[in-house]
N, C-alpha and C. Protein backbone atom coordinates (compact mmCIF):
# COMPACT_ATOMS: atom_id res chain seq x y z
N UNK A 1 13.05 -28.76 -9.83
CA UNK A 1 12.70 -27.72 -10.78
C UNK A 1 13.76 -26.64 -10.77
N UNK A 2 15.02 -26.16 -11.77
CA UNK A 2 15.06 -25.53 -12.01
C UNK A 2 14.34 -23.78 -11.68
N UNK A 3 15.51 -22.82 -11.77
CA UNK A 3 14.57 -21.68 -11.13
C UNK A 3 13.54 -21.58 -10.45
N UNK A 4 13.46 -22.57 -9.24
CA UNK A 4 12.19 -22.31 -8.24
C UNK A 4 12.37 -21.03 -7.47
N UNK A 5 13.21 -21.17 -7.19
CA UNK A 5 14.17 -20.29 -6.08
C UNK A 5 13.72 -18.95 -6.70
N UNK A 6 14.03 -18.78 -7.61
CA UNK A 6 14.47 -17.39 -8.25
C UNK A 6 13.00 -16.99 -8.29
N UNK A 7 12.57 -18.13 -9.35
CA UNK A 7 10.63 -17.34 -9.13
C UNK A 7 10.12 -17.11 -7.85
N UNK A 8 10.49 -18.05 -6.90
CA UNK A 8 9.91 -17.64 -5.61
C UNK A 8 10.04 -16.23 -5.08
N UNK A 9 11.50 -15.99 -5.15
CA UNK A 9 12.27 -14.68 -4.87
C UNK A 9 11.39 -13.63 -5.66
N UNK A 10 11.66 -13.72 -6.96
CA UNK A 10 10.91 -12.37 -7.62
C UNK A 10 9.60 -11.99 -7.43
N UNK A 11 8.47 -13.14 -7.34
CA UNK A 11 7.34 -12.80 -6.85
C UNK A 11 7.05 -12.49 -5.79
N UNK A 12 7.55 -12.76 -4.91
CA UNK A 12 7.75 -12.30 -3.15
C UNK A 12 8.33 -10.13 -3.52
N UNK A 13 9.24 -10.22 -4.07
CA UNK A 13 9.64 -8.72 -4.25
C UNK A 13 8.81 -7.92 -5.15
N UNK A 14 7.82 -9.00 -6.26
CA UNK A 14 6.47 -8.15 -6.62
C UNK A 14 5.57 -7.87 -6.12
N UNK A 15 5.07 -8.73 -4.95
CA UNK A 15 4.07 -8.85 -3.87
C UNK A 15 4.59 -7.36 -3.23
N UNK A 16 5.82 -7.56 -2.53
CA UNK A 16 6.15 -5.92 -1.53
C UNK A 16 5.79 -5.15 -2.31
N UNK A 17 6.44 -5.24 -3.58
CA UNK A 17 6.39 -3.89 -4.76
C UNK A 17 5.15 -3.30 -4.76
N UNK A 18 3.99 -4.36 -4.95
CA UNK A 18 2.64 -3.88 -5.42
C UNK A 18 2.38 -3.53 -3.83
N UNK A 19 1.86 -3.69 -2.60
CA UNK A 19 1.56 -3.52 -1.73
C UNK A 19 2.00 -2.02 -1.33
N UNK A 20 3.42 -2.05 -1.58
CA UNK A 20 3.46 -0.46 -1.42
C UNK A 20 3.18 0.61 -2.26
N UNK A 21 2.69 0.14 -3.50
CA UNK A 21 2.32 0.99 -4.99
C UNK A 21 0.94 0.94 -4.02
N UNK A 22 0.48 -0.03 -3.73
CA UNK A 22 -1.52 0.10 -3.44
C UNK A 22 -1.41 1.44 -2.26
N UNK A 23 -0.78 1.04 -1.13
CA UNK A 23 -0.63 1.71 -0.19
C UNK A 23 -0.13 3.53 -0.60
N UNK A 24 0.84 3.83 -1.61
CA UNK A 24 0.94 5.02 -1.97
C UNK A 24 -0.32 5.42 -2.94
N UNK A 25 -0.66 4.42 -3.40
CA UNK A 25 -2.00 5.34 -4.30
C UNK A 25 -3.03 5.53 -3.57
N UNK A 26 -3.39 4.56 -2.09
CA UNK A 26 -4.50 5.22 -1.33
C UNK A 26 -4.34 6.59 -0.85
N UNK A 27 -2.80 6.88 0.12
CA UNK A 27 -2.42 7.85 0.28
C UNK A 27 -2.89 8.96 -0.43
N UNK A 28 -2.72 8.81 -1.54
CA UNK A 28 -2.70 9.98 -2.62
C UNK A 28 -4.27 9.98 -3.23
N UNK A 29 -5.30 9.23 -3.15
CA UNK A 29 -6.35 9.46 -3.17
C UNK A 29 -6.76 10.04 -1.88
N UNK A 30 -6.57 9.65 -0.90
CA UNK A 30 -6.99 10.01 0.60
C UNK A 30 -6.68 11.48 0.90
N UNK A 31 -5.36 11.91 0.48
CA UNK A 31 -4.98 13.37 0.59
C UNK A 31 -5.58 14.26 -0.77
N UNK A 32 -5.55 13.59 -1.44
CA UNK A 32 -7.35 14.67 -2.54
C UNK A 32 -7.93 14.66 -2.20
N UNK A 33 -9.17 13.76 -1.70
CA UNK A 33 -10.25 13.38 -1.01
C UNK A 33 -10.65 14.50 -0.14
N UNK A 34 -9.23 14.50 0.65
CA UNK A 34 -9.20 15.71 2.17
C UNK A 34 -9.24 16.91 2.06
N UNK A 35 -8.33 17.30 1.29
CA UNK A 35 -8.40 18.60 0.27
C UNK A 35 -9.18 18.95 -0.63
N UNK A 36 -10.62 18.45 -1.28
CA UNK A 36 -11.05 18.62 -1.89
C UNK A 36 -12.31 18.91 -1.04
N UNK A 37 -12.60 17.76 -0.01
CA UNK A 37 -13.57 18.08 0.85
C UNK A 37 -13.75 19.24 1.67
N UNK A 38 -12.62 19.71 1.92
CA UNK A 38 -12.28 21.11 2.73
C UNK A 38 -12.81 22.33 2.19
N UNK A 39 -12.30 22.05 0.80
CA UNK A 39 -12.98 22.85 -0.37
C UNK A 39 -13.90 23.09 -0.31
N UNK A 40 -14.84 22.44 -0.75
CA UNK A 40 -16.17 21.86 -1.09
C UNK A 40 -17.53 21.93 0.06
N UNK A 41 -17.02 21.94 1.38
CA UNK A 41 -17.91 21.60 2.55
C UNK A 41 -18.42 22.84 2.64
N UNK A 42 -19.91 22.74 2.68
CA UNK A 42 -20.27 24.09 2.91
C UNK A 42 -19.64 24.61 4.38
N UNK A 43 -19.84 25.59 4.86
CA UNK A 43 -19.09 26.38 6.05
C UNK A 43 -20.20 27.50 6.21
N UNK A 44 -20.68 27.06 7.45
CA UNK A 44 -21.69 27.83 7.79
C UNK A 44 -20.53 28.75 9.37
N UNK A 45 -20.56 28.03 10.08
CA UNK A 45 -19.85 28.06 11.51
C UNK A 45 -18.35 27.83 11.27
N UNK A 46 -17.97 26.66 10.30
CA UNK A 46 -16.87 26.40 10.08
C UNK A 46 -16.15 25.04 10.65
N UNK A 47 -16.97 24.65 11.51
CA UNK A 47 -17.10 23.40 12.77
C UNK A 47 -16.65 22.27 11.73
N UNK A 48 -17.62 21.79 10.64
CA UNK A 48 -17.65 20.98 10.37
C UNK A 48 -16.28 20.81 9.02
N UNK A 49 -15.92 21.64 8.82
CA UNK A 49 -14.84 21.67 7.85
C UNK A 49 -13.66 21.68 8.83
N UNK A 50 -13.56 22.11 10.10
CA UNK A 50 -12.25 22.07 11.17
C UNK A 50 -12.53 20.48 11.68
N UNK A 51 -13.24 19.78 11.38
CA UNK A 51 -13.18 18.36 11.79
C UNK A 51 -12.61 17.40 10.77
N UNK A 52 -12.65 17.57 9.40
CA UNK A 52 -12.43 16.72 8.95
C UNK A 52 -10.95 16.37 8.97
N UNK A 53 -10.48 15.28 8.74
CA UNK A 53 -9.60 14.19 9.19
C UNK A 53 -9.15 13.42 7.81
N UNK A 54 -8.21 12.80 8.00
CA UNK A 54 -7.35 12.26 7.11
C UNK A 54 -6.58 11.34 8.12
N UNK A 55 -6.67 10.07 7.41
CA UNK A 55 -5.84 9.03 8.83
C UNK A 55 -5.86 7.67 8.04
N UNK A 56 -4.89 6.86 8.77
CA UNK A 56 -4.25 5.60 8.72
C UNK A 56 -4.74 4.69 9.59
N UNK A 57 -5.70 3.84 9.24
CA UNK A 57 -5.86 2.50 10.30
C UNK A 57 -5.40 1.37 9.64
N UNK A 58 -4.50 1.03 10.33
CA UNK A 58 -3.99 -0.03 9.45
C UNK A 58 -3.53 -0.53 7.98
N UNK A 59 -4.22 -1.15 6.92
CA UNK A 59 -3.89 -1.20 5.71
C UNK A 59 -4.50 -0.07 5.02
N UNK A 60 -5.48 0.74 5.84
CA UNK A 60 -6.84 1.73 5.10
C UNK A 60 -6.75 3.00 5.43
N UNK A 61 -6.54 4.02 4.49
CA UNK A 61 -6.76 5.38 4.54
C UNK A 61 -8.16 5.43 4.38
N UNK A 62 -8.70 6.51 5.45
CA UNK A 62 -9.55 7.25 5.75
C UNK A 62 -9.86 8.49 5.58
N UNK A 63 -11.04 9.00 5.01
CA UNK A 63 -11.34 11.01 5.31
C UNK A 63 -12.13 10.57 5.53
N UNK A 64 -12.66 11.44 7.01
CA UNK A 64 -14.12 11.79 7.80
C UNK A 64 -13.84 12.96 8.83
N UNK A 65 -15.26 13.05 9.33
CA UNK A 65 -15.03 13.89 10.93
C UNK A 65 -16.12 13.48 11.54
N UNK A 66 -15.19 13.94 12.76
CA UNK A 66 -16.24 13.72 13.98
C UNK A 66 -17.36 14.13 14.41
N UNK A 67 -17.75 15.02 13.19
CA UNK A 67 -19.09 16.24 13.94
C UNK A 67 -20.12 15.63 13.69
N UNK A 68 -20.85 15.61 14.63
CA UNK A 68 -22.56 14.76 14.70
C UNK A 68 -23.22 15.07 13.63
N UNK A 69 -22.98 16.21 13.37
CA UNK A 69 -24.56 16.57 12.16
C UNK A 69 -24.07 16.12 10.61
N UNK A 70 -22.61 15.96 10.51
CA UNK A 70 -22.17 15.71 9.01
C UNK A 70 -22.66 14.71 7.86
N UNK A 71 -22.97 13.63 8.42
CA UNK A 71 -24.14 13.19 7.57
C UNK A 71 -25.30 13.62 6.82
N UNK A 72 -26.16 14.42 7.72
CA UNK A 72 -26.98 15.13 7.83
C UNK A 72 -26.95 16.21 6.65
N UNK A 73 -25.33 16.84 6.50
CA UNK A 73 -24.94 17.68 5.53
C UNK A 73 -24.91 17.31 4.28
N UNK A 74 -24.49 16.16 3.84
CA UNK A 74 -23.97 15.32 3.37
C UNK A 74 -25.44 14.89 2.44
N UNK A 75 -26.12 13.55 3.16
CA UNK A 75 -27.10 13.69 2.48
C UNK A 75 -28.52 14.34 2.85
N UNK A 76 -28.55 14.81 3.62
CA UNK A 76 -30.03 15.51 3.58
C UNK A 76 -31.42 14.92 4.62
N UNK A 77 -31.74 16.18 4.90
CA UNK A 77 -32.94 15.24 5.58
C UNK A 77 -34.21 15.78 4.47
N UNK A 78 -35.28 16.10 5.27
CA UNK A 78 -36.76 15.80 4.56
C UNK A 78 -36.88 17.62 4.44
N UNK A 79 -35.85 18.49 5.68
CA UNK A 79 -36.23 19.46 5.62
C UNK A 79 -35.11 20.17 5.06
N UNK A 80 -34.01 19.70 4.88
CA UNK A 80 -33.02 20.17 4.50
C UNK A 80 -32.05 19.35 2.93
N UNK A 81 -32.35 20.57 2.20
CA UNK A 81 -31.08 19.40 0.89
C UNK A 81 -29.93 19.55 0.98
N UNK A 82 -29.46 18.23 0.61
CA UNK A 82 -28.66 17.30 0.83
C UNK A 82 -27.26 19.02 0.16
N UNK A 83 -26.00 18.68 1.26
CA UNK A 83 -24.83 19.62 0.23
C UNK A 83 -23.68 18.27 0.25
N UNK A 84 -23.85 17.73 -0.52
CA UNK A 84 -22.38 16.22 -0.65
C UNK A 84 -21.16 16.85 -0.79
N UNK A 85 -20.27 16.53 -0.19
CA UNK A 85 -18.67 17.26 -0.22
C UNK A 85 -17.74 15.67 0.12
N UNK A 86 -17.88 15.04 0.94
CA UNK A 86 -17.25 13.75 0.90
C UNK A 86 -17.45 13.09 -0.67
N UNK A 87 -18.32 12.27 -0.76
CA UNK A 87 -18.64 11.48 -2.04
C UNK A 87 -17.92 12.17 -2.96
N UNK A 88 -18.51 13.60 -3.63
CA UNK A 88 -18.09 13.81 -4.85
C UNK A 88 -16.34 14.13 -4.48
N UNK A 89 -16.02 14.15 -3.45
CA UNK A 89 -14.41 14.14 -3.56
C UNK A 89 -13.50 13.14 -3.52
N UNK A 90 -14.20 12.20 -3.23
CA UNK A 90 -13.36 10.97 -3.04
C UNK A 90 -13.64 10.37 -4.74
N UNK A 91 -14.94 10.51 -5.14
CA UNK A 91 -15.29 10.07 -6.80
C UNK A 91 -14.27 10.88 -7.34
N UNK A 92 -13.64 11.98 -7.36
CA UNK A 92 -13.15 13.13 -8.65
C UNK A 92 -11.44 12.62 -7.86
N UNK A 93 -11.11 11.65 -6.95
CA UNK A 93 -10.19 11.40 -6.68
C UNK A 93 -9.60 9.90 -7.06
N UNK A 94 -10.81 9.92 -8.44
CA UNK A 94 -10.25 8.36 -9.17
C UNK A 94 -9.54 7.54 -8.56
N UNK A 95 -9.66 6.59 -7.60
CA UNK A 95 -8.82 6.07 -6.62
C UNK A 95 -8.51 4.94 -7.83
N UNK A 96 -9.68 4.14 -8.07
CA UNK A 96 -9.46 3.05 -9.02
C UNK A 96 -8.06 3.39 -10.22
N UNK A 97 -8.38 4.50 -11.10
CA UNK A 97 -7.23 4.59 -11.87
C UNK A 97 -5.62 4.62 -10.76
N UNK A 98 -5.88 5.43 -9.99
CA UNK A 98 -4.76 5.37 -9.28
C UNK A 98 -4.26 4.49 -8.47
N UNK A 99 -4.87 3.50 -8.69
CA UNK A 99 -4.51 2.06 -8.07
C UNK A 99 -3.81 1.23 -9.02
N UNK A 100 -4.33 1.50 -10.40
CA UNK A 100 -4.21 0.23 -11.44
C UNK A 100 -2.85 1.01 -12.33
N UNK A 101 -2.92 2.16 -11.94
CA UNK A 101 -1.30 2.74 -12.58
C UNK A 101 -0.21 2.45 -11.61
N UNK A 102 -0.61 2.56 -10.31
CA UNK A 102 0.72 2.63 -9.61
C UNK A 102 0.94 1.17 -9.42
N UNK A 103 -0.15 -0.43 -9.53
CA UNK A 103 -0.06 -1.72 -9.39
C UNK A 103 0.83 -2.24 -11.48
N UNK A 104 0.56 -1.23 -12.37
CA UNK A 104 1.46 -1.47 -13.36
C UNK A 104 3.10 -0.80 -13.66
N UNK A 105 2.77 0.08 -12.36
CA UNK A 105 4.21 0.25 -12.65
C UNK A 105 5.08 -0.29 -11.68
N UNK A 106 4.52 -0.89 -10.82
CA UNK A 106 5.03 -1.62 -9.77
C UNK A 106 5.31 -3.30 -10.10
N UNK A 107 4.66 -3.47 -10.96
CA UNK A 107 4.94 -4.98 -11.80
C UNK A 107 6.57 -4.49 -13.14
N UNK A 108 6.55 -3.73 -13.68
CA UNK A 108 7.14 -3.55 -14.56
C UNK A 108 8.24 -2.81 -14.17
C-alpha cells in the first residue's frame, strides 16, 4: 500500500496533538473551576475556602478539599440548605465546549 507510512505517521502526530489539546482544556477548565469556587464558597471561618485544591493525578485534573464538613456545604443536610460552590463552577466552566474546540483545532 502506498502511503502507509505517511498515514501511519500523521495519525500518530494527531493522536499527541489531540491528547495535549484534551489535557490543556482540562487544565483550563480545572483552573476556572478553582477560581470560581473560591469565589463562590460561602466563608464563614474561611477553613473551607483555604482548602480547596487544584491538582494533577495522572491523565485527570481535579478541584476539591480536604475539609470534612464540605459536602455537607455543598449539598445540605435536613437542617441546613444546601450553599453549592463546586458544581455550579465546574458547570459555568463548560469543560465540554472546551474540549471539542481545543480537539478541532488540534485536528486542523
Amino acid at each position: 500500500m502506498r502511503g502507509y507510512r505517511e498515514l501511519t505517521a500523521r495519525l500518530q502526530d494527531m493522536s499527541y496533538s489531540c491528547e495535549k489539546a484534551a489535557d490543556r482544556a482540562a487544565e483550563e477548565a480545572a483552573r476556572f473551576t478553582w477560581q470560581m469556587a473560591r469565589g463562590i464558597v460561602p466563608v464563614r471561618t474561611g477553613h473551607l475556602r483555604s482548602t480547596l485544591r487544584k491538582q494533577k493525578k495522572g491523565p485527570a485534573h481535579t478541584v476539591g478539599t480536604s475539609c470534612h464538613y464540605a459536602f455537607y456545604v455543598e449539598g445540605g443536610t435536613r437542617r441546613m440548605q444546601a450553599q453549592p460552590y463546586l458544581r455550579p463552577s465546574f458547570m459555568a466552566s463548560d469543560f465540554r465546549a472546551r474540549l471539542i474546540r481545543a480537539l478541532r483545532e488540534a485536528i486542523h
